[in-house]
N, C-alpha and C. Protein backbone atom coordinates (compact mmCIF):
# COMPACT_ATOMS: atom_id res chain seq x y z
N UNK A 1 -16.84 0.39 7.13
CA UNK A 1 -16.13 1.19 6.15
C UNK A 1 -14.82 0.51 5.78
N UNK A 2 -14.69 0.65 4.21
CA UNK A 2 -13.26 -0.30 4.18
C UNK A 2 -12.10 0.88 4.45
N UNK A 3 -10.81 0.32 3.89
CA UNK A 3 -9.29 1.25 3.86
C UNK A 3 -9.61 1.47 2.53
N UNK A 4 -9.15 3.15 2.60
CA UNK A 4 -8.79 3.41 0.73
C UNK A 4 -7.55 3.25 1.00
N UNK A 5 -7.18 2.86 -0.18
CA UNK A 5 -5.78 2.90 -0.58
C UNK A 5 -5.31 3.73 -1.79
N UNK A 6 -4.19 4.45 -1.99
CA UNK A 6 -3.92 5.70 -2.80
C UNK A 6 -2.89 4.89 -3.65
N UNK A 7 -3.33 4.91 -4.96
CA UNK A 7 -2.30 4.27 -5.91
C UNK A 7 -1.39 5.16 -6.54
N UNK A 8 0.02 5.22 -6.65
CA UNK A 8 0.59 5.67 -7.21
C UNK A 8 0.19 5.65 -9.13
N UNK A 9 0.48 6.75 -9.47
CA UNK A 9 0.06 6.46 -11.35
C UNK A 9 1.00 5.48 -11.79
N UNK A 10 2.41 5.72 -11.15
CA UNK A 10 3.47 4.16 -11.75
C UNK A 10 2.48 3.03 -11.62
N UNK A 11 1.72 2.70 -10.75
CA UNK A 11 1.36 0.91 -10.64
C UNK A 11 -0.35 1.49 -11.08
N UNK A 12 -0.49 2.02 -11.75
CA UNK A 12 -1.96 2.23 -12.20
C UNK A 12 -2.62 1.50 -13.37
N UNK A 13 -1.23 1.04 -14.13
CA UNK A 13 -1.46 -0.07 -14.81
C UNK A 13 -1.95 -1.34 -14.76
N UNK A 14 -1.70 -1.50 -13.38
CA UNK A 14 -1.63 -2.78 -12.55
C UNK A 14 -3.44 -2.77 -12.13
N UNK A 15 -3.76 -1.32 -11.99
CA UNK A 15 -5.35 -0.88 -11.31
C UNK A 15 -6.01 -0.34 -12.32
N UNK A 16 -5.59 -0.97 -13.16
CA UNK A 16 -7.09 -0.02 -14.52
C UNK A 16 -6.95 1.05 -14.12
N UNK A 17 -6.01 1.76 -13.71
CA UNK A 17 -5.54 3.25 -13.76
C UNK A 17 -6.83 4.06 -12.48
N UNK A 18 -6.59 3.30 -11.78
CA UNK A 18 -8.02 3.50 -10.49
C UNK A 18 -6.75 4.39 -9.62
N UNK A 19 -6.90 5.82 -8.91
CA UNK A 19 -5.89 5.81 -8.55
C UNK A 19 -6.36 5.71 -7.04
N UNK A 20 -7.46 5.47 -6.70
CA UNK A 20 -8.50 4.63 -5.02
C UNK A 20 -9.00 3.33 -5.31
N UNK A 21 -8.09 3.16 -4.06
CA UNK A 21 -9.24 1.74 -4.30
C UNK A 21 -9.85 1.48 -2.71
N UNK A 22 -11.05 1.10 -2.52
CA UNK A 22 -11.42 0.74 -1.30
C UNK A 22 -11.48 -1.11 -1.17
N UNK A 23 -10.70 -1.29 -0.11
CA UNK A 23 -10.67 -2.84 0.07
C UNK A 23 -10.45 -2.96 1.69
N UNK A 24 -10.95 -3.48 2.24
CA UNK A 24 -11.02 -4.60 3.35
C UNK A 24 -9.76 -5.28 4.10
N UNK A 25 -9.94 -5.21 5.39
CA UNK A 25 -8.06 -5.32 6.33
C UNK A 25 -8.02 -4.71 7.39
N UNK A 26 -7.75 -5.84 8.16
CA UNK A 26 -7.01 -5.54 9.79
C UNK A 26 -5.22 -4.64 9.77
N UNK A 27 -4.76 -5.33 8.61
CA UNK A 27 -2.87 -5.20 8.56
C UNK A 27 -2.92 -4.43 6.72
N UNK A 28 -1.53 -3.83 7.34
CA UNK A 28 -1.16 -3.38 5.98
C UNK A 28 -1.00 -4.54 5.08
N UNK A 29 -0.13 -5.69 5.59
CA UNK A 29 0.12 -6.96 4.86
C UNK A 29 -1.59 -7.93 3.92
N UNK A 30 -2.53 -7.50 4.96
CA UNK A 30 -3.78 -8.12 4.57
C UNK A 30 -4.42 -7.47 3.42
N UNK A 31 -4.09 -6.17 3.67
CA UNK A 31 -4.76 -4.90 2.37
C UNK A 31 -3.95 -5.58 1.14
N UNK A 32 -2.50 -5.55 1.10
CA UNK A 32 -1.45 -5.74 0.02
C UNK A 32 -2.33 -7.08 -0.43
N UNK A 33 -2.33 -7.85 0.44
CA UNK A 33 -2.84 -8.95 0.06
C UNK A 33 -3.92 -9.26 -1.01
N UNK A 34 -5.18 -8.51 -0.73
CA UNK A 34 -6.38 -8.61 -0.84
C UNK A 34 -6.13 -7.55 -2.22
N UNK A 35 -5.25 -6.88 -2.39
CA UNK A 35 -5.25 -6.03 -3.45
C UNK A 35 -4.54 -7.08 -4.64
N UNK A 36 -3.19 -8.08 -4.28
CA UNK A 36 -3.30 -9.19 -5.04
C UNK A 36 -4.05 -9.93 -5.82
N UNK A 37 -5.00 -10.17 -4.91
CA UNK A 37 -6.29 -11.48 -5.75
C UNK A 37 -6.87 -10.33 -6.66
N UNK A 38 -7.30 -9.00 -6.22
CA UNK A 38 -7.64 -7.91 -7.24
C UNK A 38 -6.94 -7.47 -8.55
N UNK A 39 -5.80 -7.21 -8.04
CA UNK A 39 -4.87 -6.81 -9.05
C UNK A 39 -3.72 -7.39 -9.21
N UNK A 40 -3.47 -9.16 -9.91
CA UNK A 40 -2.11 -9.52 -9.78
C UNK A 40 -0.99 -9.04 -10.50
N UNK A 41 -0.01 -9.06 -9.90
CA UNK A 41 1.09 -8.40 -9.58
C UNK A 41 1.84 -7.26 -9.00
N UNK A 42 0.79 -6.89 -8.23
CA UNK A 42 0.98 -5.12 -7.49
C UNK A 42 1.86 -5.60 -6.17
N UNK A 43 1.79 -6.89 -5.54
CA UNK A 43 2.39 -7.61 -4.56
C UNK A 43 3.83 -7.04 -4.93
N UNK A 44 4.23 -7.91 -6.04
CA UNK A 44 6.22 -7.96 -6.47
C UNK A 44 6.36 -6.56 -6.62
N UNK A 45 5.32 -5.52 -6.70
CA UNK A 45 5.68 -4.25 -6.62
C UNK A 45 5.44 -3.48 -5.76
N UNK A 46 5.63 -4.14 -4.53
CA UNK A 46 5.72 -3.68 -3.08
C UNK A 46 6.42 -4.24 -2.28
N UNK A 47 6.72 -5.37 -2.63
CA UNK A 47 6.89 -6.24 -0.99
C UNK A 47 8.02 -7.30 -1.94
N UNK A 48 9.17 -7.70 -1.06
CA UNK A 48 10.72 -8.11 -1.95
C UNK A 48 10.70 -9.38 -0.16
N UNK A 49 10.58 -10.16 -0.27
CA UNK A 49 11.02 -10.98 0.92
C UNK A 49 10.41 -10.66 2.91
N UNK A 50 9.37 -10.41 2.38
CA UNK A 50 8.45 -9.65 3.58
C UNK A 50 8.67 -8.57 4.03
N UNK A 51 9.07 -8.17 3.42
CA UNK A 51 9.30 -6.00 3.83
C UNK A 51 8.86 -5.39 2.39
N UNK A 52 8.56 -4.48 2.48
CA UNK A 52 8.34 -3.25 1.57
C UNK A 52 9.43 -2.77 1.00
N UNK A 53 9.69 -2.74 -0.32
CA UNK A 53 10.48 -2.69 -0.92
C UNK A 53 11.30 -1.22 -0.46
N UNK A 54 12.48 -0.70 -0.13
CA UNK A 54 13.01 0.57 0.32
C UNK A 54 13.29 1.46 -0.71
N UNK A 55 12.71 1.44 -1.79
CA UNK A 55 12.11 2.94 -2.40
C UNK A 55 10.98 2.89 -2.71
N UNK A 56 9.67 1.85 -2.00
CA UNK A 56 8.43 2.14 -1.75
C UNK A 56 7.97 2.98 -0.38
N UNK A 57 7.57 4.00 -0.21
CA UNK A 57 7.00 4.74 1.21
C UNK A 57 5.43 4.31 1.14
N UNK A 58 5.10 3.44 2.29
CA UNK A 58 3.83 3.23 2.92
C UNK A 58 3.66 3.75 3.91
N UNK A 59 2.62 4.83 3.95
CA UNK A 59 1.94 5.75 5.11
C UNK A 59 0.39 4.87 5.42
N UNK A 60 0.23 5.34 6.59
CA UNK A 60 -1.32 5.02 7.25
C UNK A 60 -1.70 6.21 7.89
N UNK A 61 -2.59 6.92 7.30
CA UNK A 61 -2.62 8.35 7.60
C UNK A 61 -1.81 9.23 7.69
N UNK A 62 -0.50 9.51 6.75
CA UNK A 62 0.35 10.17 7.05
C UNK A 62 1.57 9.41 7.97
N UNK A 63 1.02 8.26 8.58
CA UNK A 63 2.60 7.78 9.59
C UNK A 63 3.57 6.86 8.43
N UNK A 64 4.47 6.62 8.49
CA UNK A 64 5.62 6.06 7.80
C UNK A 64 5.19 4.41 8.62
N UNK A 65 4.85 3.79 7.88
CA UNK A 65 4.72 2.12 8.48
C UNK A 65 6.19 1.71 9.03
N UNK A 66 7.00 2.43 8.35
CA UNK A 66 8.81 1.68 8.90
C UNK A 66 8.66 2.28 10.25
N UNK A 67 8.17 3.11 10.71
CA UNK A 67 8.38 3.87 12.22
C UNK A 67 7.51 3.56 13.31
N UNK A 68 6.34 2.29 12.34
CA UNK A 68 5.24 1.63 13.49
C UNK A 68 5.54 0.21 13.65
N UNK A 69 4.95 -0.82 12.51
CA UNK A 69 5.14 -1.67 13.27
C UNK A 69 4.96 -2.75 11.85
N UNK A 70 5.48 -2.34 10.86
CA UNK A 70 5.52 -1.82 9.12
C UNK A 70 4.78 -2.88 8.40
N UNK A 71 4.60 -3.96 7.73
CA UNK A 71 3.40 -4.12 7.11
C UNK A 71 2.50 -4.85 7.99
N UNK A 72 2.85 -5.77 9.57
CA UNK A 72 1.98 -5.69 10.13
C UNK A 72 1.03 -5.03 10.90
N UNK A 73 1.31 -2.96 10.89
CA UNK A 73 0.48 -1.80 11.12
C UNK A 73 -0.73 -2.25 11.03
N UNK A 74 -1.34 -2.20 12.31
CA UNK A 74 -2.92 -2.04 12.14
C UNK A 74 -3.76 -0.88 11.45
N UNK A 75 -4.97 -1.65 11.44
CA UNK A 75 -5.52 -0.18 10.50
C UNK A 75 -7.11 -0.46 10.98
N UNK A 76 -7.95 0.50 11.42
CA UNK A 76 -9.16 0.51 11.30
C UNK A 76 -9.85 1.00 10.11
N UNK A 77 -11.19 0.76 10.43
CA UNK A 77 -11.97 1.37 9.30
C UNK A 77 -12.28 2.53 9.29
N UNK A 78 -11.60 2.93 7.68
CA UNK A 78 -11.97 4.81 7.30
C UNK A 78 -9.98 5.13 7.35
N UNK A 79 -9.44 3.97 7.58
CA UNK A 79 -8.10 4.31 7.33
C UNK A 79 -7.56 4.86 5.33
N UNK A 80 -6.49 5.28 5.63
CA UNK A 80 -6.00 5.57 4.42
C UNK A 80 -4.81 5.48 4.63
N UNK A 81 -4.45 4.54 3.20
CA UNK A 81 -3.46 3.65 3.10
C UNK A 81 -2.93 4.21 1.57
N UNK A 82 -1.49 4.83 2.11
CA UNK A 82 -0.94 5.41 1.01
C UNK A 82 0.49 5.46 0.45
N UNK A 83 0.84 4.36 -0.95
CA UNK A 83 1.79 4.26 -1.61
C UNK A 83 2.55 5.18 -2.31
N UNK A 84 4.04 5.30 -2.18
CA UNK A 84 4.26 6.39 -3.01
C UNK A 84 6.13 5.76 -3.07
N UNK A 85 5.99 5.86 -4.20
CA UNK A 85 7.02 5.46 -4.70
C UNK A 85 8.37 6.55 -3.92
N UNK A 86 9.52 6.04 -3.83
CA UNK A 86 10.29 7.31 -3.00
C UNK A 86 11.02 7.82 -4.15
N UNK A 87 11.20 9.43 -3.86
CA UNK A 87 11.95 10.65 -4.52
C UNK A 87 13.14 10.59 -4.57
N UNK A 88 14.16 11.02 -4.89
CA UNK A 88 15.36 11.40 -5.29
C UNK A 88 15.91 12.88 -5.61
N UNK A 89 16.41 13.02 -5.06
CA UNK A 89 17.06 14.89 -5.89
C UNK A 89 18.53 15.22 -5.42
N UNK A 90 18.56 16.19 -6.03
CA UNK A 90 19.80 16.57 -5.83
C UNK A 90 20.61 17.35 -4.49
């Protein structure tokens, strides 16, 4: 079973407006990766000098990748891998 991954509608442009995608990966870094050769340029809209950009939130089932072990997080198969741009308010 691969990782879905949950696309934000901001980078849906980037995904033919797919807002799942199922792709293949040991690491969060390998998914990002592999979603590259798929969709170029979704990379520069995640990842700024090997970290995740800090108003991108990457979960792996709900966990915050900054609080595990962050884009090198392992992931098995049937994981869900989910982007979300971060909020703001007042």
């Amino acid at each position: 079973m691969p990782i879905t991954v949950i696309i934000p509608t901001l980078l849906g442009s980037l995904t033919n407006q797919q807002q799942r995608i199922a792709i293949e990966g040991v690491k969060v870094s390998e998914v990002i990766e592999r979603m590259e050769q798929q969709y170029p340029g979704i990379r520069a809209k995640l990842i700024f000098d090997g970290n995740a950009y800090r108003f991108i939130n990457i979960y792996v089932n709900d966990n915050d990748i900054r609080l595990r072990d962050g884009l090198a997080t392992s992931l098995q198969d049937g994981d869900i891998v989910t982007i979300l741009p971060a909020a703001a308010g007042n």
